[in-house]
PDB file of N, CA and C in Angstrom:
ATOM      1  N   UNK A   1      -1.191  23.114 -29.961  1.00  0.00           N
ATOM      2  CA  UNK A   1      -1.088  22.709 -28.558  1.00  0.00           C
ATOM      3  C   UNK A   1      -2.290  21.830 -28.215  1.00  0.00           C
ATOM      4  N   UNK A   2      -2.244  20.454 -27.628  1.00  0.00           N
ATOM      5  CA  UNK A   2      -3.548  19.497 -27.131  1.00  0.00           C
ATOM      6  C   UNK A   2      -3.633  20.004 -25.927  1.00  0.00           C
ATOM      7  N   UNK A   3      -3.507  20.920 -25.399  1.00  0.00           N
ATOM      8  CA  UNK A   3      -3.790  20.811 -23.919  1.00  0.00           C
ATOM      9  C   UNK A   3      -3.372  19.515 -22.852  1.00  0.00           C
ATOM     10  N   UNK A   4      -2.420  19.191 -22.813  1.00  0.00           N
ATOM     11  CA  UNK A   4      -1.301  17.803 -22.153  1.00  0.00           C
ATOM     12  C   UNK A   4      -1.912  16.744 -22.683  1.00  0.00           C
ATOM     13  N   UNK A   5      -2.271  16.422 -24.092  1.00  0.00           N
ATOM     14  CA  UNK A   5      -2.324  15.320 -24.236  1.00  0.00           C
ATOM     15  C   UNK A   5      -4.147  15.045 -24.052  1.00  0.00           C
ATOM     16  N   UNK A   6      -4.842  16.001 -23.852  1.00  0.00           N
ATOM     17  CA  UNK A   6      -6.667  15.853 -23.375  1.00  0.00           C
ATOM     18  C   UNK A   6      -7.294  15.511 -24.821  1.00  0.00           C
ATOM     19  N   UNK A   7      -6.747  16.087 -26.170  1.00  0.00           N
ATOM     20  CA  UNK A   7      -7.227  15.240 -27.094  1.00  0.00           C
ATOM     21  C   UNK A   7      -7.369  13.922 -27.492  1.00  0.00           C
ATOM     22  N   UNK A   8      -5.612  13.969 -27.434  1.00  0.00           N
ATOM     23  CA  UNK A   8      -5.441  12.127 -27.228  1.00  0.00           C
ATOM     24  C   UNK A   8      -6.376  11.444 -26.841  1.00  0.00           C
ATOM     25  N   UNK A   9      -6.742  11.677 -25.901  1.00  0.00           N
ATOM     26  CA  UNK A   9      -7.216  10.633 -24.617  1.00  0.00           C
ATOM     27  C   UNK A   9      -8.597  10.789 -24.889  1.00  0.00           C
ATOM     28  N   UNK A  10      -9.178  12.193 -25.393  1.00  0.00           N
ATOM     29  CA  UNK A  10     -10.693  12.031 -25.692  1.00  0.00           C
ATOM     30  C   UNK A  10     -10.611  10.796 -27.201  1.00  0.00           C
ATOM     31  N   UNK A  11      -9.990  11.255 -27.882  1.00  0.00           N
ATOM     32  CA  UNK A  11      -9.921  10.648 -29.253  1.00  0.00           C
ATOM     33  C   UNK A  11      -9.692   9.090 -28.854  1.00  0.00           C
ATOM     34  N   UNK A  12      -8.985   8.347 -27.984  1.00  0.00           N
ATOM     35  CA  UNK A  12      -8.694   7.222 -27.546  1.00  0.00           C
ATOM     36  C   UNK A  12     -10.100   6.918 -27.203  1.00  0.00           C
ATOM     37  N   UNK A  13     -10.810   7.506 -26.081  1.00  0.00           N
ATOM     38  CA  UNK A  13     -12.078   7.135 -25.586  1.00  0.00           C
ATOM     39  C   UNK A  13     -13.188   7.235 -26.591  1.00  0.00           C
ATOM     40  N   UNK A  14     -13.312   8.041 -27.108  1.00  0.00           N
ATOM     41  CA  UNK A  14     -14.286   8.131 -27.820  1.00  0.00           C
ATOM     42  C   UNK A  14     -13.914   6.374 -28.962  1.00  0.00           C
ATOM     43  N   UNK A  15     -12.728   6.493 -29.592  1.00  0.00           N
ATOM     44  CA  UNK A  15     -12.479   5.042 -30.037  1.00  0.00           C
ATOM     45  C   UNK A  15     -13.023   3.784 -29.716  1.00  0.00           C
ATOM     46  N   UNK A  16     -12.656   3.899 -28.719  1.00  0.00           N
ATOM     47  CA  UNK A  16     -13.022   2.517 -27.155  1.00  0.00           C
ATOM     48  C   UNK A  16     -14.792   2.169 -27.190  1.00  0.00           C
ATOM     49  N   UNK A  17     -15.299   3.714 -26.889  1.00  0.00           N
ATOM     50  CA  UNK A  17     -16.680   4.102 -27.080  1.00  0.00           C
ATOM     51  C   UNK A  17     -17.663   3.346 -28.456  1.00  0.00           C
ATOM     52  N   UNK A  18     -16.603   3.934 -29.395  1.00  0.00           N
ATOM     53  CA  UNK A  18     -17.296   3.412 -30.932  1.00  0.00           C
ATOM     54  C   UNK A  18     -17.401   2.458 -31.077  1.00  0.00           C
ATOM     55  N   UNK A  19     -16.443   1.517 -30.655  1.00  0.00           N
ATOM     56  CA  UNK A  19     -16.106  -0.204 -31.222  1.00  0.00           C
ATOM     57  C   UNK A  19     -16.583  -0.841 -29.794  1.00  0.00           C
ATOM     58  N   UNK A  20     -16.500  -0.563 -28.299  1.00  0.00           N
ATOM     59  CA  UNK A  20     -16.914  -1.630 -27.456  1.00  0.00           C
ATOM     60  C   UNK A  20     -17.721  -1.044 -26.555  1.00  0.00           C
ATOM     61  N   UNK A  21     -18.030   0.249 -26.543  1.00  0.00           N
ATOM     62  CA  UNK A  21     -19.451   0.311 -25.779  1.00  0.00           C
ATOM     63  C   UNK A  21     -18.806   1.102 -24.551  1.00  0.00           C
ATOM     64  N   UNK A  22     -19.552   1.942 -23.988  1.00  0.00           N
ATOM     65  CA  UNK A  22     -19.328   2.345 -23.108  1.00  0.00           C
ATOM     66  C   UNK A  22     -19.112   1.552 -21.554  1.00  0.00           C
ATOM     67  N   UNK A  23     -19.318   0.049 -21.337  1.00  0.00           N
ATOM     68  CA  UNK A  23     -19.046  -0.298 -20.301  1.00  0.00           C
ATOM     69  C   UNK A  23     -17.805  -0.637 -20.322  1.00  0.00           C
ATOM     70  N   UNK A  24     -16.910  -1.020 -21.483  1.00  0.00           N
ATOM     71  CA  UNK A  24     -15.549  -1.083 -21.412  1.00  0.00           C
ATOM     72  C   UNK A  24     -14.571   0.105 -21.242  1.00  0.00           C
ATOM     73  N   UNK A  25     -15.321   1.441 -21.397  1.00  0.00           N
ATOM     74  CA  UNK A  25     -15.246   2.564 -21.305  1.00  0.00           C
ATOM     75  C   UNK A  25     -14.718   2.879 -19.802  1.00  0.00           C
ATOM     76  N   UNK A  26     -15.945   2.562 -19.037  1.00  0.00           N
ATOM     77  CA  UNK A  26     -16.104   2.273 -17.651  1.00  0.00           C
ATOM     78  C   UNK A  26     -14.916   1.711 -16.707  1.00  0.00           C
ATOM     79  N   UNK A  27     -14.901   0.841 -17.314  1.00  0.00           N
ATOM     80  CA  UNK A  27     -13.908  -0.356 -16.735  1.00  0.00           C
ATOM     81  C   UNK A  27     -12.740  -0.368 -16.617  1.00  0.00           C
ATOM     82  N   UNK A  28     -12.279   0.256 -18.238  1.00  0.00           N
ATOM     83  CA  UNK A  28     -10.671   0.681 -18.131  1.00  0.00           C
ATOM     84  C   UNK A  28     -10.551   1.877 -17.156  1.00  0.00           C
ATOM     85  N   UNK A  29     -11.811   2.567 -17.458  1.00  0.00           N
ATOM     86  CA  UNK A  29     -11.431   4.332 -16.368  1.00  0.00           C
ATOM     87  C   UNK A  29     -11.062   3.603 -14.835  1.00  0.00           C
ATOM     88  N   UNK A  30     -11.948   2.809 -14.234  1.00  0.00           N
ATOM     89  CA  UNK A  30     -12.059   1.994 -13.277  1.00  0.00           C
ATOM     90  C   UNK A  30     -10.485   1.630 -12.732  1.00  0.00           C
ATOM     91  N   UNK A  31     -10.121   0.761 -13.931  1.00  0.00           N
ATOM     92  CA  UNK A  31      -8.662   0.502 -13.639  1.00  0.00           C
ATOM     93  C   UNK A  31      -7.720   1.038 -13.670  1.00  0.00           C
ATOM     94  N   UNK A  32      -7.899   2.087 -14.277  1.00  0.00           N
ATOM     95  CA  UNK A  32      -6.960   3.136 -14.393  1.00  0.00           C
ATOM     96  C   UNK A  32      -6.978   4.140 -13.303  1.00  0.00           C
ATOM     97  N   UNK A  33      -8.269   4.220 -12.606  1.00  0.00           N
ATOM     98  CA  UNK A  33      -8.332   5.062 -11.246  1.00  0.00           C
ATOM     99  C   UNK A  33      -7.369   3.992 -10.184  1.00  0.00           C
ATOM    100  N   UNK A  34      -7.865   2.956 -10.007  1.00  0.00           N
ATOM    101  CA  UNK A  34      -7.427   2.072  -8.951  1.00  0.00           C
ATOM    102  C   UNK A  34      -6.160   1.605  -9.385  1.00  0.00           C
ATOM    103  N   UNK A  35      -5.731   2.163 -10.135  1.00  0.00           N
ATOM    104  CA  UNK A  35      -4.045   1.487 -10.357  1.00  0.00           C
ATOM    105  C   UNK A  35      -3.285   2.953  -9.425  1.00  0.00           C
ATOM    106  N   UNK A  36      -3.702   3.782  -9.888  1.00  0.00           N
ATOM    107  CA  UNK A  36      -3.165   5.365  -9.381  1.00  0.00           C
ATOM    108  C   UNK A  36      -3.644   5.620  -8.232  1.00  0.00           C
ATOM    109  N   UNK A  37      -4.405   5.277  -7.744  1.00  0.00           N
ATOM    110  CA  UNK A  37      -4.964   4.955  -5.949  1.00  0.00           C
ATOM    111  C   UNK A  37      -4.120   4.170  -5.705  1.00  0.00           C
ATOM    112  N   UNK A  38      -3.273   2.694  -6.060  1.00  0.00           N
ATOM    113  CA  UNK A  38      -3.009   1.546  -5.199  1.00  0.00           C
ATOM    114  C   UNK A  38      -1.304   2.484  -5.326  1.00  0.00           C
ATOM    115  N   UNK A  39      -0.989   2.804  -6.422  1.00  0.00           N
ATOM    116  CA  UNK A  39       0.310   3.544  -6.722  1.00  0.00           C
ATOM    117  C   UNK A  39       0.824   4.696  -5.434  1.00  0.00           C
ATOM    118  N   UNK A  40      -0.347   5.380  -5.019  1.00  0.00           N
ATOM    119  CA  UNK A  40      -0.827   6.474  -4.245  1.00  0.00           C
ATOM    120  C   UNK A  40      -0.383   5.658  -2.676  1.00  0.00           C
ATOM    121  N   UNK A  41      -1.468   4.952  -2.224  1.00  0.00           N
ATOM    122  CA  UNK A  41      -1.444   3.932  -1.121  1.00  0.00           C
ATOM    123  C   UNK A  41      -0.354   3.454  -1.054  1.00  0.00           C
ATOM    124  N   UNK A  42       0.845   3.059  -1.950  1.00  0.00           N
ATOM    125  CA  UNK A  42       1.865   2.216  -1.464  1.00  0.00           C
ATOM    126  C   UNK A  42       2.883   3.214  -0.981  1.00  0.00           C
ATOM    127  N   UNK A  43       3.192   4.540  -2.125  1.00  0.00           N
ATOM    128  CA  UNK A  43       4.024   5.713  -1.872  1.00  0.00           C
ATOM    129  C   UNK A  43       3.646   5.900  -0.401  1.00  0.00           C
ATOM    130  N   UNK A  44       2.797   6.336   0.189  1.00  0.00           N
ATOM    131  CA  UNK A  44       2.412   6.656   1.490  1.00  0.00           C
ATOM    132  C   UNK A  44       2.673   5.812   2.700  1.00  0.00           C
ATOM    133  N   UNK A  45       2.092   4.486   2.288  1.00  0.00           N
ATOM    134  CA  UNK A  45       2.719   3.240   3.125  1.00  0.00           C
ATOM    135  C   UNK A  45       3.840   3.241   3.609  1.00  0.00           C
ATOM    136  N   UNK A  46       5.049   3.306   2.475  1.00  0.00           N
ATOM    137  CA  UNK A  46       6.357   3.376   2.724  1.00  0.00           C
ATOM    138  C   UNK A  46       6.869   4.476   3.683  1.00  0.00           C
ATOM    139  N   UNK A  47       6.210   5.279   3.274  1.00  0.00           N
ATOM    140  CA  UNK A  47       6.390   6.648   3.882  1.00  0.00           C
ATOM    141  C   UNK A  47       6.333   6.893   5.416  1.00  0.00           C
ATOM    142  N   UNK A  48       5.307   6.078   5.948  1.00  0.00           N
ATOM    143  CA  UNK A  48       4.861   5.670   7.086  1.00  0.00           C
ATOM    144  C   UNK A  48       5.759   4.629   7.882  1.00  0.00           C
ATOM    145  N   UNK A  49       5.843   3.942   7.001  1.00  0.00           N
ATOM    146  CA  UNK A  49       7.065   2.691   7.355  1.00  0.00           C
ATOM    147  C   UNK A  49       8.485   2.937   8.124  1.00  0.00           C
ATOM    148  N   UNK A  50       9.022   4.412   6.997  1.00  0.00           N
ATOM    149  CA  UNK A  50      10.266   4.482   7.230  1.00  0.00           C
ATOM    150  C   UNK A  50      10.033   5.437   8.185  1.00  0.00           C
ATOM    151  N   UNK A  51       8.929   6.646   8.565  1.00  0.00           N
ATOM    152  CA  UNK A  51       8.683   6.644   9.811  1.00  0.00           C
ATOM    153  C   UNK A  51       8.704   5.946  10.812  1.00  0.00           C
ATOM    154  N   UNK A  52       7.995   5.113  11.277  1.00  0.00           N
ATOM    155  CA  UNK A  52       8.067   4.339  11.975  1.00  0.00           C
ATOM    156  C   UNK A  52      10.123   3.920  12.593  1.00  0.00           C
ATOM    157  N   UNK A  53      10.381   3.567  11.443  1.00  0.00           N
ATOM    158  CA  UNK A  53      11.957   2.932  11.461  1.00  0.00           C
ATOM    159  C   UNK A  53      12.408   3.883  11.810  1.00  0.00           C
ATOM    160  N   UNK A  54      12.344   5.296  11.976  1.00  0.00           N
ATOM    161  CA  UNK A  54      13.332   6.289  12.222  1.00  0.00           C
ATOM    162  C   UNK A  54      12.774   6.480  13.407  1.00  0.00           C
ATOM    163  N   UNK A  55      11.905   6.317  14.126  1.00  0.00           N
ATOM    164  CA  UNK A  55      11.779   6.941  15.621  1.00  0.00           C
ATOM    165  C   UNK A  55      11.318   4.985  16.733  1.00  0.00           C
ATOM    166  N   UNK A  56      10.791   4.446  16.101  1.00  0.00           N
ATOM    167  CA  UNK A  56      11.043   3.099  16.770  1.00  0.00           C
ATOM    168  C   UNK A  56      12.185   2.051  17.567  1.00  0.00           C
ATOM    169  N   UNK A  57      12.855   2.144  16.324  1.00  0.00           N
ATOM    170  CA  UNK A  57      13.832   1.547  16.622  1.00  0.00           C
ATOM    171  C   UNK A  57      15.026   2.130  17.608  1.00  0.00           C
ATOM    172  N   UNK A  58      15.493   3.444  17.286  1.00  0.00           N
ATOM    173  CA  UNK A  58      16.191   3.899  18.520  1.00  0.00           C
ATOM    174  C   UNK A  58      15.629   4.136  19.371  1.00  0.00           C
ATOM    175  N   UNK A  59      14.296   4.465  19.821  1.00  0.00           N
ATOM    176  CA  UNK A  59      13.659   3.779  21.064  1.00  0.00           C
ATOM    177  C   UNK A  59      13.904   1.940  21.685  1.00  0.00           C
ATOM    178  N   UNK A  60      13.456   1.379  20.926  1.00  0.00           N
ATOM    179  CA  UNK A  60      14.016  -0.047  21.443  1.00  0.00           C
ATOM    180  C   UNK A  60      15.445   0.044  21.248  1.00  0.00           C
ATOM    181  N   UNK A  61      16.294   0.276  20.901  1.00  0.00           N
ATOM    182  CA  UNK A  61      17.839   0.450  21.462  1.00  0.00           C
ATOM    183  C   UNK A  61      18.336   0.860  22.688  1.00  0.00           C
ATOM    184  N   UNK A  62      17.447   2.291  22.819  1.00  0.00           N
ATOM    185  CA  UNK A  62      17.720   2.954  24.116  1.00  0.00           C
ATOM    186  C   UNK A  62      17.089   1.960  25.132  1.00  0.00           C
ATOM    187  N   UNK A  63      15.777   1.526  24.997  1.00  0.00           N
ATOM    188  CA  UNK A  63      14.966   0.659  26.175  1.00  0.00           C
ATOM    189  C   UNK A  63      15.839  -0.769  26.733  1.00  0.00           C
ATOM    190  N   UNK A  64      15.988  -1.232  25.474  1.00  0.00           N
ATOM    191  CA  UNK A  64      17.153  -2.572  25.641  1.00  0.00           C
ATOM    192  C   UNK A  64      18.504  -1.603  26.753  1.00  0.00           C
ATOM    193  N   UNK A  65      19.088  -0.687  26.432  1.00  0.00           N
ATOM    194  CA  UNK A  65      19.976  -0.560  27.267  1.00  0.00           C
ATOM    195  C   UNK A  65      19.815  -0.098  28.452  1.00  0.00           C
ATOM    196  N   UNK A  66      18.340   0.264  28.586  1.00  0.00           N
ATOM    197  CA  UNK A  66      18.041   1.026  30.070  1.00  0.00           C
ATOM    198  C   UNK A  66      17.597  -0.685  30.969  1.00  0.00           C
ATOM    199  N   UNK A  67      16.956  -1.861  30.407  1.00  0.00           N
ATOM    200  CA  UNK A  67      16.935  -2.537  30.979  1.00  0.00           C
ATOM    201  C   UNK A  67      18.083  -3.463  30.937  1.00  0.00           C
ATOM    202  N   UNK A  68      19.015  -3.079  30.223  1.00  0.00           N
ATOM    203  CA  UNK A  68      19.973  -4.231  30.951  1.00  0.00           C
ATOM    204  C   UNK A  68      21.028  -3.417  31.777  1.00  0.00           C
ATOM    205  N   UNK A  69      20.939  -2.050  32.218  1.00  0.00           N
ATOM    206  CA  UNK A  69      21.593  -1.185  33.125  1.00  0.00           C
ATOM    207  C   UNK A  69      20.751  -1.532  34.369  1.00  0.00           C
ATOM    208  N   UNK A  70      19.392  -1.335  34.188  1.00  0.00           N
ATOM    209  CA  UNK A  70      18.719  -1.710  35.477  1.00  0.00           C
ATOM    210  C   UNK A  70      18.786  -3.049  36.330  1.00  0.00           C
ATOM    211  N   UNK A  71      18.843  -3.993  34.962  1.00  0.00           N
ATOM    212  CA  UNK A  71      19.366  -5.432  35.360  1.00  0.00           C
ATOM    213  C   UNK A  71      20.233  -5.596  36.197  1.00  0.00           C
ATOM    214  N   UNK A  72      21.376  -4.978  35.814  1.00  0.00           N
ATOM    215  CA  UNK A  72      22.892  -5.051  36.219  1.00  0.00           C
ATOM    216  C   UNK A  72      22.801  -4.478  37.780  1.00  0.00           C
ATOM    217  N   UNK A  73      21.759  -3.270  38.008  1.00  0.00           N
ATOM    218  CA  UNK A  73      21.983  -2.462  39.217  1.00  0.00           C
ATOM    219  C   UNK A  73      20.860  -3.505  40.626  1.00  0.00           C
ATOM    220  N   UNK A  74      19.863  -3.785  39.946  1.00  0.00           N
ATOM    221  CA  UNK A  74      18.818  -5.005  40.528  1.00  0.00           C
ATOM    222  C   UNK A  74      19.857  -6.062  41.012  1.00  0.00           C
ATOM    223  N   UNK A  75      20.697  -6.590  40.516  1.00  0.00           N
ATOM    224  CA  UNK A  75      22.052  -7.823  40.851  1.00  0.00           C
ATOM    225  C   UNK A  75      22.207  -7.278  41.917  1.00  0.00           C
ATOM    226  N   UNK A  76      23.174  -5.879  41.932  1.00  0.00           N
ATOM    227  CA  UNK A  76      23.971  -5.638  42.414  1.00  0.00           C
ATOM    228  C   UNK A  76      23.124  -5.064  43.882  1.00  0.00           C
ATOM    229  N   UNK A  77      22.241  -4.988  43.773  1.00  0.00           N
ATOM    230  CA  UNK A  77      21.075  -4.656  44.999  1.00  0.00           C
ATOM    231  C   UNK A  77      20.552  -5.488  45.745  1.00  0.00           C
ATOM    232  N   UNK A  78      20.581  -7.075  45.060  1.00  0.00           N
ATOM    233  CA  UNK A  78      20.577  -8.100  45.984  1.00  0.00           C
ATOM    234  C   UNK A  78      21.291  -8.403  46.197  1.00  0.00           C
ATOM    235  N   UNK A  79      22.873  -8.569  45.808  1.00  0.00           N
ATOM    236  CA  UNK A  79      24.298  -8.593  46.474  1.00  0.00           C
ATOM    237  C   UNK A  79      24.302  -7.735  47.928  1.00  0.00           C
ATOM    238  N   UNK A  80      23.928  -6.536  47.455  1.00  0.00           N
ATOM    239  CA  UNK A  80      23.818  -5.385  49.141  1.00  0.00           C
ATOM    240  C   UNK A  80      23.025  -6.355  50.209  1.00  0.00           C
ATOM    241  N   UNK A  81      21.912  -6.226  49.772  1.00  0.00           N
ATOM    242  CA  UNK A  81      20.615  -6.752  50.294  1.00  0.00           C
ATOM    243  C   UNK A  81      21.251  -7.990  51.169  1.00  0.00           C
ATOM    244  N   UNK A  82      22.154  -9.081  50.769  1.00  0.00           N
ATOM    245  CA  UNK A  82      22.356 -10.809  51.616  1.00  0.00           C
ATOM    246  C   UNK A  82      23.355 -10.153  51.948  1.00  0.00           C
ATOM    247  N   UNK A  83      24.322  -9.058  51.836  1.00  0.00           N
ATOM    248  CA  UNK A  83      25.623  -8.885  52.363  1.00  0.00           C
ATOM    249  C   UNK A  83      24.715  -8.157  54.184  1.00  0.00           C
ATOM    250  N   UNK A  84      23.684  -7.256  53.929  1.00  0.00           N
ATOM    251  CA  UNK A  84      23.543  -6.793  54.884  1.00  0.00           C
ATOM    252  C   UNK A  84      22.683  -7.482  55.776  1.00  0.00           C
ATOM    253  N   UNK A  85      22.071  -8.338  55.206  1.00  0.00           N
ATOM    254  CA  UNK A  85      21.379  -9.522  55.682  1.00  0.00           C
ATOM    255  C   UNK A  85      22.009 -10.514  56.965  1.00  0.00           C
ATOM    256  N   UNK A  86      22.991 -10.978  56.191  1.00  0.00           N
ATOM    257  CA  UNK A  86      24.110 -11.567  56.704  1.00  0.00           C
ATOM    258  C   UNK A  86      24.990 -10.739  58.084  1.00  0.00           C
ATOM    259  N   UNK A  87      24.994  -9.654  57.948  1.00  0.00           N
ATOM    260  CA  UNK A  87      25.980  -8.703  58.657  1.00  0.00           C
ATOM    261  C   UNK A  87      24.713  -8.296  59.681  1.00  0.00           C
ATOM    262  N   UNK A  88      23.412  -8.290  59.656  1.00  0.00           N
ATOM    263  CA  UNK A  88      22.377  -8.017  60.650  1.00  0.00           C
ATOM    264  C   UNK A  88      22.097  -9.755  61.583  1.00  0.00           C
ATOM    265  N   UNK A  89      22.473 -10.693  60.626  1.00  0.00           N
ATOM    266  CA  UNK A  89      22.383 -12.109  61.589  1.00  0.00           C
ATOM    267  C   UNK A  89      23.211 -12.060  62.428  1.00  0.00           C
ATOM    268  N   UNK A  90      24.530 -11.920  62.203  1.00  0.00           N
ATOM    269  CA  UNK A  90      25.714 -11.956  63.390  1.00  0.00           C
ATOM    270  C   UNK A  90      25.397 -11.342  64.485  1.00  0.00           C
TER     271      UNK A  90
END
């Protein structure tokens, strides 16, 4: 049993170690952290995203229809408004 593979990876490094030095050592760890951070960051992003899409948007659906109900009733309130206008001139 390697323990998931922890030999490998020492035996790989230690390799890396022998032939190019420990700053290449460095560097790949480096990239190999920040690939699994940016991997990390995007999963989450999305995650956030499709939040967003699930409670946003049927808000602006509902808002669009509350202002064009209000629209419609605002018309129909200055229609009242010159009808009674008119009916207070006479």
């Amino acid at each position: 049993m390697e323990l998931f593979g922890l030999v490998d990876v020492l035996g790989d490094l230690n390799w890396l170690l022998k032939n190019f030095g420990p700053l290449l050592v460095a560097v790949v760890f480096f990239i190999w952290r920040d690939f699994r951070r940016e991997a990390k960051l995007t999963t989450r992003v999305e995650q956030l995203e499709d939040g967003q899409r699930e409670v946003i948007l049927p808000l602006v659906r509902e808002t669009a229809e509350v202002i064009i109900r209000n629209t419609a009733v605002m018309e129909q309130n200055i229609r009242v408004m010159e009808r009674l206008e008119i009916a207070l001139n006479k």
